[in-house]
Structures are given as C-alpha cells and as structure tokens.
Protein backbone atom coordinates (compact mmCIF):
# COMPACT_ATOMS: atom_id res chain seq x y z
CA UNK A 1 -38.14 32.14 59.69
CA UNK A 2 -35.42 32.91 57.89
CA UNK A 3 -35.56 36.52 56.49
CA UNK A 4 -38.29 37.56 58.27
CA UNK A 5 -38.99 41.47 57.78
CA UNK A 6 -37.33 41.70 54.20
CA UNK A 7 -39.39 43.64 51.78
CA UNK A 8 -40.62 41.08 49.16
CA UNK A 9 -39.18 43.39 46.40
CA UNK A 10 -35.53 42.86 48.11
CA UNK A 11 -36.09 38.77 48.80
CA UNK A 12 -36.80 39.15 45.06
CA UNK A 13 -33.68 41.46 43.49
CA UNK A 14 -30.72 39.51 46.05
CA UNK A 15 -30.13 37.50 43.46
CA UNK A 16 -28.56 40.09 41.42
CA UNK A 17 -25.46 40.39 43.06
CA UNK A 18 -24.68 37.25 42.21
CA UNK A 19 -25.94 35.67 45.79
CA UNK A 20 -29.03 33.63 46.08
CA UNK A 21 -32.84 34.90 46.61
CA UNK A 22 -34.38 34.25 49.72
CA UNK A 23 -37.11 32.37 48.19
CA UNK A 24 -34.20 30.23 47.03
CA UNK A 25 -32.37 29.97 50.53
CA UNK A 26 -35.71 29.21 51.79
CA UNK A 27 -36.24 26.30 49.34
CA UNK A 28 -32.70 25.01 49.88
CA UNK A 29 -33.18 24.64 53.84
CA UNK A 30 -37.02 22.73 53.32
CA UNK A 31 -35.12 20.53 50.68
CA UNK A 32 -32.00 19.80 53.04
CA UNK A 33 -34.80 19.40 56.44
CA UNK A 34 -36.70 16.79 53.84
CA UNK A 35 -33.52 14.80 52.74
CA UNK A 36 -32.40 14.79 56.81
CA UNK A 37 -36.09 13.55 57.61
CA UNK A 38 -36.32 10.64 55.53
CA UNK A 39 -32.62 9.61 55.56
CA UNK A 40 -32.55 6.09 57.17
CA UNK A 41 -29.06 6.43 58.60
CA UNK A 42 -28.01 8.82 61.49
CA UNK A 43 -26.46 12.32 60.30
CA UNK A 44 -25.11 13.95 63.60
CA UNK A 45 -23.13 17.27 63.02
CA UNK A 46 -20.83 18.97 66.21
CA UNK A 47 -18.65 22.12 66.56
CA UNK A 48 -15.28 22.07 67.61
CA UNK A 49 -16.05 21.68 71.11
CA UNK A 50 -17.40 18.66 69.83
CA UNK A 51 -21.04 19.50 71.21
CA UNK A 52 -24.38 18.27 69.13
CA UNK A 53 -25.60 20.62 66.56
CA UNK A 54 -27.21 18.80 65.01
CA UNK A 55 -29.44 14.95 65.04
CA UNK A 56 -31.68 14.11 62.48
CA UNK A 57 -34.82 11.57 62.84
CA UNK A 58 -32.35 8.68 61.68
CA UNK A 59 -30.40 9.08 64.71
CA UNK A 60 -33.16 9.56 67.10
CA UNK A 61 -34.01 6.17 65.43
CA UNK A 62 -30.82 5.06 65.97
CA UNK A 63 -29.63 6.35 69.57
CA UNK A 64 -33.15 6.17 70.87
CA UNK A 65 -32.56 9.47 72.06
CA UNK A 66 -35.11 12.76 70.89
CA UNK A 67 -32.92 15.90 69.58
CA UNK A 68 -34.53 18.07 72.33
CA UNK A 69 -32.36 15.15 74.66
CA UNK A 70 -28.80 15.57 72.96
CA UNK A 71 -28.03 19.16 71.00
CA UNK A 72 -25.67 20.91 72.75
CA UNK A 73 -25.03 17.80 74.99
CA UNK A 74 -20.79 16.48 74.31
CA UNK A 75 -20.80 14.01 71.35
CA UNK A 76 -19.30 11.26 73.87
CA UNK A 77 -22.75 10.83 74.91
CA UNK A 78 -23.07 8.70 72.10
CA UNK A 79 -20.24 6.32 72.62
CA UNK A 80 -19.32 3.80 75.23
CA UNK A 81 -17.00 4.86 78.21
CA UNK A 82 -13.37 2.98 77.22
CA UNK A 83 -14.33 4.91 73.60
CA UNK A 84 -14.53 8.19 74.04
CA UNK A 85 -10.78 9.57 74.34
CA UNK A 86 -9.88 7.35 71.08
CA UNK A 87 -12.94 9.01 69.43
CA UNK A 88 -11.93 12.54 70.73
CA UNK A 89 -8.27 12.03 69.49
CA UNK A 90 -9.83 10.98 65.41
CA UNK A 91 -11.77 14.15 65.26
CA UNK A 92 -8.83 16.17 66.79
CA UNK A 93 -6.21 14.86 63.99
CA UNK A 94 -8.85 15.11 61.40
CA UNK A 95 -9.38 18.71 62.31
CA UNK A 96 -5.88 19.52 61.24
CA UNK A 97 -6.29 17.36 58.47
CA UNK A 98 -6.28 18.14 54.43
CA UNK A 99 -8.06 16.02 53.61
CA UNK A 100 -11.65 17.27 53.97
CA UNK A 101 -14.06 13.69 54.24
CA UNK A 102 -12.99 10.26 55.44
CA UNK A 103 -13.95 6.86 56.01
CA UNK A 104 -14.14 6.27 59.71
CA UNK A 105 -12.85 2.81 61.47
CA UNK A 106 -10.54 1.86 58.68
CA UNK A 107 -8.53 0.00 60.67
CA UNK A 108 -11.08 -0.51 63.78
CA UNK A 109 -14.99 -1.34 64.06
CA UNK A 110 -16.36 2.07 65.47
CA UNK A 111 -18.89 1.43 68.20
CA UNK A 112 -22.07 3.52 69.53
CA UNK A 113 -23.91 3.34 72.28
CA UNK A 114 -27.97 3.95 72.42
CA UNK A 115 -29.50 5.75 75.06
CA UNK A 116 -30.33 1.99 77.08
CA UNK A 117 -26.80 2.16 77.15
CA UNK A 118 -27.32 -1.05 74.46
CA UNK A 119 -23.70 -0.75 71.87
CA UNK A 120 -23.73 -1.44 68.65
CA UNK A 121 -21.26 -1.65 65.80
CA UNK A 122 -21.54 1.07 62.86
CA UNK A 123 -20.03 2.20 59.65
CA UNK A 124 -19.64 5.97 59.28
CA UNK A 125 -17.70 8.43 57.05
CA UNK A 126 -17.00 11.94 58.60
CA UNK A 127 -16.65 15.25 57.02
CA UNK A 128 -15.51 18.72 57.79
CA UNK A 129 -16.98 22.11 56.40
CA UNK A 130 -16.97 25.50 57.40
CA UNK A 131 -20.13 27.29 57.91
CA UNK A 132 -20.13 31.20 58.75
CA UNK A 133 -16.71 31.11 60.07
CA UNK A 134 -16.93 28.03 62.40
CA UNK A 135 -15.90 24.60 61.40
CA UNK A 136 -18.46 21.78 61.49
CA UNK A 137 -18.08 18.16 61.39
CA UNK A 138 -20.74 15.81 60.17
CA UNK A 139 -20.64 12.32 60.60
CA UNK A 140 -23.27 9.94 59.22
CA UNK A 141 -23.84 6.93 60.29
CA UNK A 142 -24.95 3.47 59.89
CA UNK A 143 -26.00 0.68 62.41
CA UNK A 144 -25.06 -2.63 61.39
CA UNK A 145 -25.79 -4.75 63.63
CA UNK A 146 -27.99 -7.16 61.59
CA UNK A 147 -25.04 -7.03 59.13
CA UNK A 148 -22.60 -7.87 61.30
CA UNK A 149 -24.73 -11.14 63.23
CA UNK A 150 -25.68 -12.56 59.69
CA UNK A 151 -21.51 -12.13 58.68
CA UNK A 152 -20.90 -14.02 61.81
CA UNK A 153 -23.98 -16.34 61.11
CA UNK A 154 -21.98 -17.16 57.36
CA UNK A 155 -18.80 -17.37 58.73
CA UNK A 156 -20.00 -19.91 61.17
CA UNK A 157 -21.99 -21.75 58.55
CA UNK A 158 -18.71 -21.50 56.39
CA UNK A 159 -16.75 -23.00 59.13
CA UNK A 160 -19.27 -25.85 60.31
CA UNK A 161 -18.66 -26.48 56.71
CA UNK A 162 -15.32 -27.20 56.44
CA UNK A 163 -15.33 -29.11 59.43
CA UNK A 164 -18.77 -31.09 57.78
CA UNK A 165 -16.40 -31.14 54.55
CA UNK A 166 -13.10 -32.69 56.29
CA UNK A 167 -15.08 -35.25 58.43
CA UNK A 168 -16.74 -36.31 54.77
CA UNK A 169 -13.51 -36.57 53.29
CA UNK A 170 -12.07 -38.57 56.05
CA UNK A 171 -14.55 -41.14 55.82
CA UNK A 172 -14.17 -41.14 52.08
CA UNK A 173 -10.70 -42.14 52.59
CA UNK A 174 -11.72 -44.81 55.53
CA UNK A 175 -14.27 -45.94 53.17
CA UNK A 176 -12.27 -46.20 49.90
CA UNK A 177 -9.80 -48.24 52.61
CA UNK A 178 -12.44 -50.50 54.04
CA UNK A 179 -13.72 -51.60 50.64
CA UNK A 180 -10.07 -51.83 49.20
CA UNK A 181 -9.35 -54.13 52.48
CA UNK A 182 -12.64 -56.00 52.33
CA UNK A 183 -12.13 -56.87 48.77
CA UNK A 184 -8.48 -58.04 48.61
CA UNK A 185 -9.16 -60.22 52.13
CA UNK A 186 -12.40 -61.63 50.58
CA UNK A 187 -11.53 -62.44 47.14
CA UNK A 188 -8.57 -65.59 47.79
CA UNK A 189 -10.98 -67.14 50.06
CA UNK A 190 -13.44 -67.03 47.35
CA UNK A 191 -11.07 -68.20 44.31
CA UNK A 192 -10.52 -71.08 47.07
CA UNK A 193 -14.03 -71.61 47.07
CA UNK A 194 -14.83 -71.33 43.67
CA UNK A 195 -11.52 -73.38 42.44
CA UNK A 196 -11.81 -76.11 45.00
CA UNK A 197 -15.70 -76.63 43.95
CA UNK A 198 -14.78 -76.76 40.16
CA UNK A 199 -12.51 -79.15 41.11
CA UNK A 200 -14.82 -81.39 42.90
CA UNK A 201 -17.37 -80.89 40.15
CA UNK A 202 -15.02 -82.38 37.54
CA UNK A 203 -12.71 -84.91 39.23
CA UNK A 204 -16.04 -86.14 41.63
CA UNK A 205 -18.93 -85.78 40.19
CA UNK A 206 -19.07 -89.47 39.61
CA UNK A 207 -18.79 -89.79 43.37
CA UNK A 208 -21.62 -87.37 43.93
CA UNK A 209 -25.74 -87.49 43.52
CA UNK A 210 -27.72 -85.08 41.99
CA UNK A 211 -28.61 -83.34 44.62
CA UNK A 212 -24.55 -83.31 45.78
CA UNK A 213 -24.03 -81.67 42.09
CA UNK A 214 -26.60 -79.61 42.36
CA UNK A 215 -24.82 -78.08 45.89
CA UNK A 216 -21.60 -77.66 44.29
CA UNK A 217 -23.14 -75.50 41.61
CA UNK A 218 -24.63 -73.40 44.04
CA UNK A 219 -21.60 -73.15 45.75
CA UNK A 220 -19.93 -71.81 42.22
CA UNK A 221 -23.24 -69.71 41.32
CA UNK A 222 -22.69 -67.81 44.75
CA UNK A 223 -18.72 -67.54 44.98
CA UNK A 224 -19.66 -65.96 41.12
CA UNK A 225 -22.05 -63.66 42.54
CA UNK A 226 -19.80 -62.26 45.54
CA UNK A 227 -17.13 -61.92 43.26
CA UNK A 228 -19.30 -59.15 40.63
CA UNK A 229 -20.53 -58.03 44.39
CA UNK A 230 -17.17 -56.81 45.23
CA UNK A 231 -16.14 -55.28 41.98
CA UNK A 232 -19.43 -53.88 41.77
CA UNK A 233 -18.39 -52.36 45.35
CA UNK A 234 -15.08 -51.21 43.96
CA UNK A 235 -16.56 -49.24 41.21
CA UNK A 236 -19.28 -47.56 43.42
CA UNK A 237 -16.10 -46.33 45.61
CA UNK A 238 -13.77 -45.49 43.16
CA UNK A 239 -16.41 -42.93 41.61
CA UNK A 240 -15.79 -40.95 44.70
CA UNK A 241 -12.07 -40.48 43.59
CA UNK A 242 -12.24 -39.62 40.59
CA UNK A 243 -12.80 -36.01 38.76
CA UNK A 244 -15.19 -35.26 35.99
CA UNK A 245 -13.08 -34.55 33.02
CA UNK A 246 -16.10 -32.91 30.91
CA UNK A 247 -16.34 -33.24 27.23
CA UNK A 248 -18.62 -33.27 24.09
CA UNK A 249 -20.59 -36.69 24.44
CA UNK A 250 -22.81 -37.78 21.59
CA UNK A 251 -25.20 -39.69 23.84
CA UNK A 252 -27.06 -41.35 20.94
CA UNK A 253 -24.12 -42.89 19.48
CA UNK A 254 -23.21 -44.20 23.02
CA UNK A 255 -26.40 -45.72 23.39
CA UNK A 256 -26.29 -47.20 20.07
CA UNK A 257 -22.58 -49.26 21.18
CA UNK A 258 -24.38 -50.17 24.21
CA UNK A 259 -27.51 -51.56 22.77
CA UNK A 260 -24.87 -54.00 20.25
CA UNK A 261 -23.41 -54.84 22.78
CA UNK A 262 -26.71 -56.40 24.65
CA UNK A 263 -27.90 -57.87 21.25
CA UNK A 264 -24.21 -59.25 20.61
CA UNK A 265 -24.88 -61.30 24.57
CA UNK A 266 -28.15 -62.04 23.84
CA UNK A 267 -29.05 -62.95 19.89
CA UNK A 268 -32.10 -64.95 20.49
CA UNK A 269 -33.50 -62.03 22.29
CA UNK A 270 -36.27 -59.77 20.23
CA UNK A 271 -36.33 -56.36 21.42
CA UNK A 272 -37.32 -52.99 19.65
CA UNK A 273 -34.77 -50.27 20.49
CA UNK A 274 -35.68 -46.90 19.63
CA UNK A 275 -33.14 -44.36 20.33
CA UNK A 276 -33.28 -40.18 19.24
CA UNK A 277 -30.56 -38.97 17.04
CA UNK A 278 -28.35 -36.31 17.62
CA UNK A 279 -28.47 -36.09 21.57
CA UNK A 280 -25.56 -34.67 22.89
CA UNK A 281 -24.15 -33.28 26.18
CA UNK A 282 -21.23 -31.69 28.03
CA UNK A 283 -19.78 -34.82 30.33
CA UNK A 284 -17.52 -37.25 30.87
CA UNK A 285 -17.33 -39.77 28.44
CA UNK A 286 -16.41 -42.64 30.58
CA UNK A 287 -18.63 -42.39 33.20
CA UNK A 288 -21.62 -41.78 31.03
CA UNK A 289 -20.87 -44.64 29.36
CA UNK A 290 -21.04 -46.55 32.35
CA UNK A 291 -24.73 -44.87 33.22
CA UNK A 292 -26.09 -46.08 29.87
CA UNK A 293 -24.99 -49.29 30.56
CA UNK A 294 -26.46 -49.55 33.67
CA UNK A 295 -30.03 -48.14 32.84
CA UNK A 296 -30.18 -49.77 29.37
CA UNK A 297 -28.76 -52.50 30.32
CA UNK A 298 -31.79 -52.77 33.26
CA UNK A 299 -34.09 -52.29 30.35
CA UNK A 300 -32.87 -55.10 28.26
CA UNK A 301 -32.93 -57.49 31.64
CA UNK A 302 -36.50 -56.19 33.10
CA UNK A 303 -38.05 -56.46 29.76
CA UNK A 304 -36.31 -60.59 29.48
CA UNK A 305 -40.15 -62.31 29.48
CA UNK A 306 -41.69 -60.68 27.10
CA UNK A 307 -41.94 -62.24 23.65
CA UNK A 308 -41.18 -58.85 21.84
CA UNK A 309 -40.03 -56.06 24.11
CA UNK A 310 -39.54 -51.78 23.38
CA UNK A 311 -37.04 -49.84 24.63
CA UNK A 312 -36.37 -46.32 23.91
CA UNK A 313 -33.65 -44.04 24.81
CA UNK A 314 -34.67 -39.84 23.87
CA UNK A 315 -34.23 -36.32 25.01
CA UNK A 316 -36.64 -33.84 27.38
CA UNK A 317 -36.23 -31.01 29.68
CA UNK A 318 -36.68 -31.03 33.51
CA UNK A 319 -38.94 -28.89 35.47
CA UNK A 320 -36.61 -26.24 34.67
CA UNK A 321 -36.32 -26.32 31.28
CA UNK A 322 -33.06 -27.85 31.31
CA UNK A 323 -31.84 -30.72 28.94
CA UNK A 324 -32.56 -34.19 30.17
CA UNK A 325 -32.07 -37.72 29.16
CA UNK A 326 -34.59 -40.75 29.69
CA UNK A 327 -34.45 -44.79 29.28
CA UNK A 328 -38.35 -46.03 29.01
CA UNK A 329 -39.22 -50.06 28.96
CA UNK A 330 -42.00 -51.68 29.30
CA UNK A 331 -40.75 -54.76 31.22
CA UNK A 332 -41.66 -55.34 34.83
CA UNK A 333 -41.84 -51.65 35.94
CA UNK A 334 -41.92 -51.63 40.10
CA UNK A 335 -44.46 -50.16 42.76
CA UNK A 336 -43.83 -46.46 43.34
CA UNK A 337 -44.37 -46.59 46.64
CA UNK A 338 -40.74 -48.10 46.68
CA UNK A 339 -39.39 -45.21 44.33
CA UNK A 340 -37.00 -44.14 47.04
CA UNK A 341 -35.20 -47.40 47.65
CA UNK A 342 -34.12 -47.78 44.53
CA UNK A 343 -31.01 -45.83 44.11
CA UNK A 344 -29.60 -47.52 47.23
CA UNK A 345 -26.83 -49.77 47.26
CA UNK A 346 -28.43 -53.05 47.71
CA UNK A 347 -31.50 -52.15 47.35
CA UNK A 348 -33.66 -54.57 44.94
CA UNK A 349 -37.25 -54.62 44.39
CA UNK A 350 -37.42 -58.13 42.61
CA UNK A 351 -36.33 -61.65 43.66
CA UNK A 352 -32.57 -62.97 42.32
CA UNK A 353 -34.70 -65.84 40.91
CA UNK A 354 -36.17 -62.96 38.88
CA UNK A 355 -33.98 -60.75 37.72
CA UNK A 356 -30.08 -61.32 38.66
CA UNK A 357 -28.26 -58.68 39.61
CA UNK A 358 -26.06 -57.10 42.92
CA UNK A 359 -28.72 -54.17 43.07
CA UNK A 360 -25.89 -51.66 42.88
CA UNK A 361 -25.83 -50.48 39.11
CA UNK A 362 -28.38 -47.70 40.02
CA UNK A 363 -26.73 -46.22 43.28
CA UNK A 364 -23.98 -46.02 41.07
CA UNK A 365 -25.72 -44.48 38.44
CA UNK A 366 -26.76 -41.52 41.25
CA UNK A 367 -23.60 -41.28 41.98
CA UNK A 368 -22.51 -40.48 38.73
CA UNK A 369 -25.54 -38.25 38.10
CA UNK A 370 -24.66 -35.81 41.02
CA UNK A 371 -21.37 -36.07 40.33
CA UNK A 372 -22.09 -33.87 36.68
CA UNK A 373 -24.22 -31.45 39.01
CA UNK A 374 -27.40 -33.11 37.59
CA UNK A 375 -30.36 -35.36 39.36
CA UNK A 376 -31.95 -38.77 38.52
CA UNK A 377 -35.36 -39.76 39.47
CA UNK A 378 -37.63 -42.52 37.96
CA UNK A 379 -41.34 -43.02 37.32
CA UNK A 380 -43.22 -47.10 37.04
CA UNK A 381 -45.94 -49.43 37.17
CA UNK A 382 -45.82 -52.86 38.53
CA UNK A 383 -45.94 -54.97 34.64
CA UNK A 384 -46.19 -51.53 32.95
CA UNK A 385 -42.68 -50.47 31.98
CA UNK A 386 -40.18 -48.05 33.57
CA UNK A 387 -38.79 -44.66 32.98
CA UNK A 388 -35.33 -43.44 34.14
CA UNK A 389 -34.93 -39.77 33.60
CA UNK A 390 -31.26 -37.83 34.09
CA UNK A 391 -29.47 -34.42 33.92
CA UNK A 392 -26.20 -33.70 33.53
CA UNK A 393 -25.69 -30.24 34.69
C-alpha cells in the first residue's frame, strides 16, 4: 500500500506544503481503480516502448484477454498482423506531437483483434501524459461492432429502398401510360357504339320490337357506363401525379356545396342532412372536395329507398387523439366481414341493379386519404347505416 510505514501524524501534516495528504492520494487511487472498474469501454495505457501498463476490466471484456495475460506484453498484441506498423507509426508521430489528446482513425476505421484472434472495428481517442518523468499514453476504447452491422443493416434497408422506390415509380409511369393508352384506344370505339345505337334508336325504332328497343338501350346504358368507367380510371391515376398543395379547408362549408349539389340532382328526394359547423383542416382543397363528394355522395345514393333518410357529416379524433372527419347514413350499410374489399378498385358489395356505380369512388377516396398522410377506415350493418371515418394528417 501506498505509504506504508509513514507516521500517521506525517500522512496527516503533508498537506501543508502545499502537496496532497496521503489519506487523500489514497482516496484518489480507490476513486480512479472504481471509475477503471466499472467503465464499459477498454482504457489500455503503454510506455514508450509501447508495452501494456495498464488494462482495465473493460478491456479484459473487450480483448478477452485477463491483465495478468497482457501487461508488459507489446501493445501489437492487440491488433491484427497487416496493422501493427501503421499503428506503431500513429503513436510515434503523436509522441512528438503538441497536441496532447486526439481522436484516433480520423481518416481510417481502427481495428482490434481479441484474443480468438476474432477483429473488430473500434472508436478510440488517445492521450499522452507524463507521469514521474516517463511519458504514458492512454488510449480508450470502444467496440462497435453492433454499431457498425446495424449502419450497414440501414444502409442496406436505405438502398433496397430506393431500388423498392424506383421500381414503384416506374410502374407509376407504365401505369399512368397504360390507362392513358387504354382510354384514348377505347373511347372512339365506344362513341361508335354509343352514336351508331342512338342512331338506330331514332331513325329505326319503327323497324324494331320491343324487345329490339329494349337491346339498343342496353347497348347505350353500357357504352354510358364504360365511358364514367374510364374517366373514373383516369382520375384514380392522375391522383398519383399530382402534389398536395396544402391549405386552410373549411370542411363544413365544403360539405354544405356538396350536399346542394345532390338536392339540386335530386329534388323529389327527402333527406335530413346534418352537418357540424366550423370543421376545418390543413389540405388540399381540390382533392378534398373530391372525397366529400365521393362519401356523401355514397350516402345520398345508399340511403335512395328510404322514404325519409339522415345523413350527417361531423368531427372526432382517432385512436390517437388526432382530428378526424366522418360521413354516417343509415341507408343499406354492408356486412363487415367484407370491410376490406371496399376500398378496392372495383370492388362493390351491392348489385348495379341496386345501387349504380363503377365501384371506384372509394379506392379513390384512399388514395387521396394517404396521400394527406392520414387513414380511412369504415364501420356498417347490413340495412343499418354506414360510417366513413378520415384523417388528414
């Protein structure tokens, strides 16, 4: 022990000369052996002969080696073979150095090797001090390992990304071509159709039966349909184009143009609208429009057979507490065991005879939806009503 033979009175006066006590030299060395003990990275000190001084319990951690194994042992016993003269040559031009601590492997990764003979990549700063006359250089150091396989684990995710990302985009572009092509090809064959079967409604219908009338109106009904089909299509596309251009929305007074409108096309219609004041958001004007048309507009049609119908359009929060927005009926409703089919394109859970429609307004509704950042989801009955519920952010 340090000290040892010192009359107590003379461990007690040292500090009067300006010098510390023993009692306090003893204290500093148990606090410095405590913060060494529980230090989670390696602190390794050598001489100028570069030879082990000493290795704290984070190295033996570390390097797998005991301290008994490595002090006084060269410090290249800690490094891999082709990195030992590099290694040598640092601590050499630090030595005649100013500066007296550094960042080590600025410009490299600086490598270790554990006593399997297992390397490992490591971050480590290095310092220089002079103790008793004799110049000592500590390094501590960090393994990391786990750091560096979850940076290459990101970086990979990061790139499968941009590859995912591209491909998307690609077939975006094929897609928005494909439904431009298909729509342009298919819509003079249908003008044909529709033109030439006006023409023999009204120029040879005498000529014709019922049931032969009855044909040619089908054939007009349908060409009619395909023709909303396509722009229908066009619209779903086009929405993956276009940017949202955010901006304050007054939702209510939206849904208030939309419900005239669908009072304006159907006057012998009596339906009880019921829409909160004052709901507002941050979103694009245009395309919100075209959600409340869409879900309100499914309201007004799924609520068509009964004698007086309710619809109401009001505000909520999600499971989050964030804002949300919500179109309730109580027309036909639909079996929730088909909730997930119903925001795909084409997807329709009642008969055309039913309720008309091209069964994309609500896949374009998503769309929108996730678009702002926000989700859609819906709740329903069969004959009990349904509830469409949206955020925007």
């Amino acid at each position: 022990m340090l000290g040892k033979g010192l009359p107590a009175d003379e461990a007690s006066q040292r500090g009067r000369d300006g010098g510390i006590s023993l009692d306090e030299l003893l204290a500093s060395r148990e606090l410095f052996e405590g913060i060494l003990g529980i230090a989670a990275d390696a602190v390794v000190s050598v001489d100028q002969s570069q030879r082990i001084i000493l290795f704290n319990q984070g190295a033996e951690r570390i390097f797998q080696y005991t301290a008994a194994e490595v002090l006084g042992q060269p410090l290249e016993v800690l490094l891999p073979t082709y990195a030992r003269p590099g290694h040598s040559r640092q601590v050499e031009r630090f030595d005649h150095s100013p500066v007296p601590a550094r960042q080590m492997g600025e410009r490299s990764t600086i490598r270790g090797r554990r006593k399997d003979g297992e390397e490992f990549p490591a971050e480590a700063s290095i310092s220089r001090i002079v103790v008793g006359g004799r110049v000592v250089f500590t390094a501590i150091l960090r393994d990391v390992t786990k750091t560096r396989e979850a940076e290459e684990e990101i970086n990979a995710l990061n790139a499968d990304l941009r590859r995912r990302a591209t491909q998307l985009e690609n077939a975006n572009r094929e897609l928005e071509a494909f439904s431009y092509s298909v729509s342009h090809d298919l819509r003079a064959p249908l003008r044909s159709i529709s033109g030439f079967s006006q023409v023999l409604f009204e120029d040879y219908a005498d000529a014709l039966d019922e049931e032969g009338q009855d044909y040619l109106k089908r054939i007009g009904d349908a060409s009619q349909r395909m023709a909303q089909l396509i722009d229908d299509l066009l619209d779903l596309s086009r929405l993956s184009r276009g940017e949202v251009r955010r901006a304050p929305v007054n939702l209510s007074q939206l849904a208030e143009a939309v419900v005239a409108d669908l009072r304006a096309a159907h006057p012998e219609r009596s339906v009880e609208v019921d829409i909160a004041p004052g709901l507002k958001a941050e979103a694009d004007p245009h395309l919100v429009r075209t959600v409340l048309n869409n879900l309100l507009g499914n309201a007004w049609k799924y609520t068509s057979r009964k004698d007086h119908a309710r619809i109401a359009f009001g505000g909520t929060t999600d499971s989050e507490g964030q804002p949300a927005f919500f179109v309730r009926d109580d027309g036909a409703g639909f079996d929730m065991a088909y909730v997930d089919k119903l925001f795909g394109a084409f997807q329709r859970l009642h008969g055309m005879k039913d309720f008309p429609g091209t069964g994309v307004g609500l896949a374009t509704v998503q769309r929108i939806v996730h678009k702002h950042g926000g989700r859609i989801w819906a709740e329903g009955a069969v004959d009990q009503g349904a509830t469409f519920t949206f955020t925007l952010q």
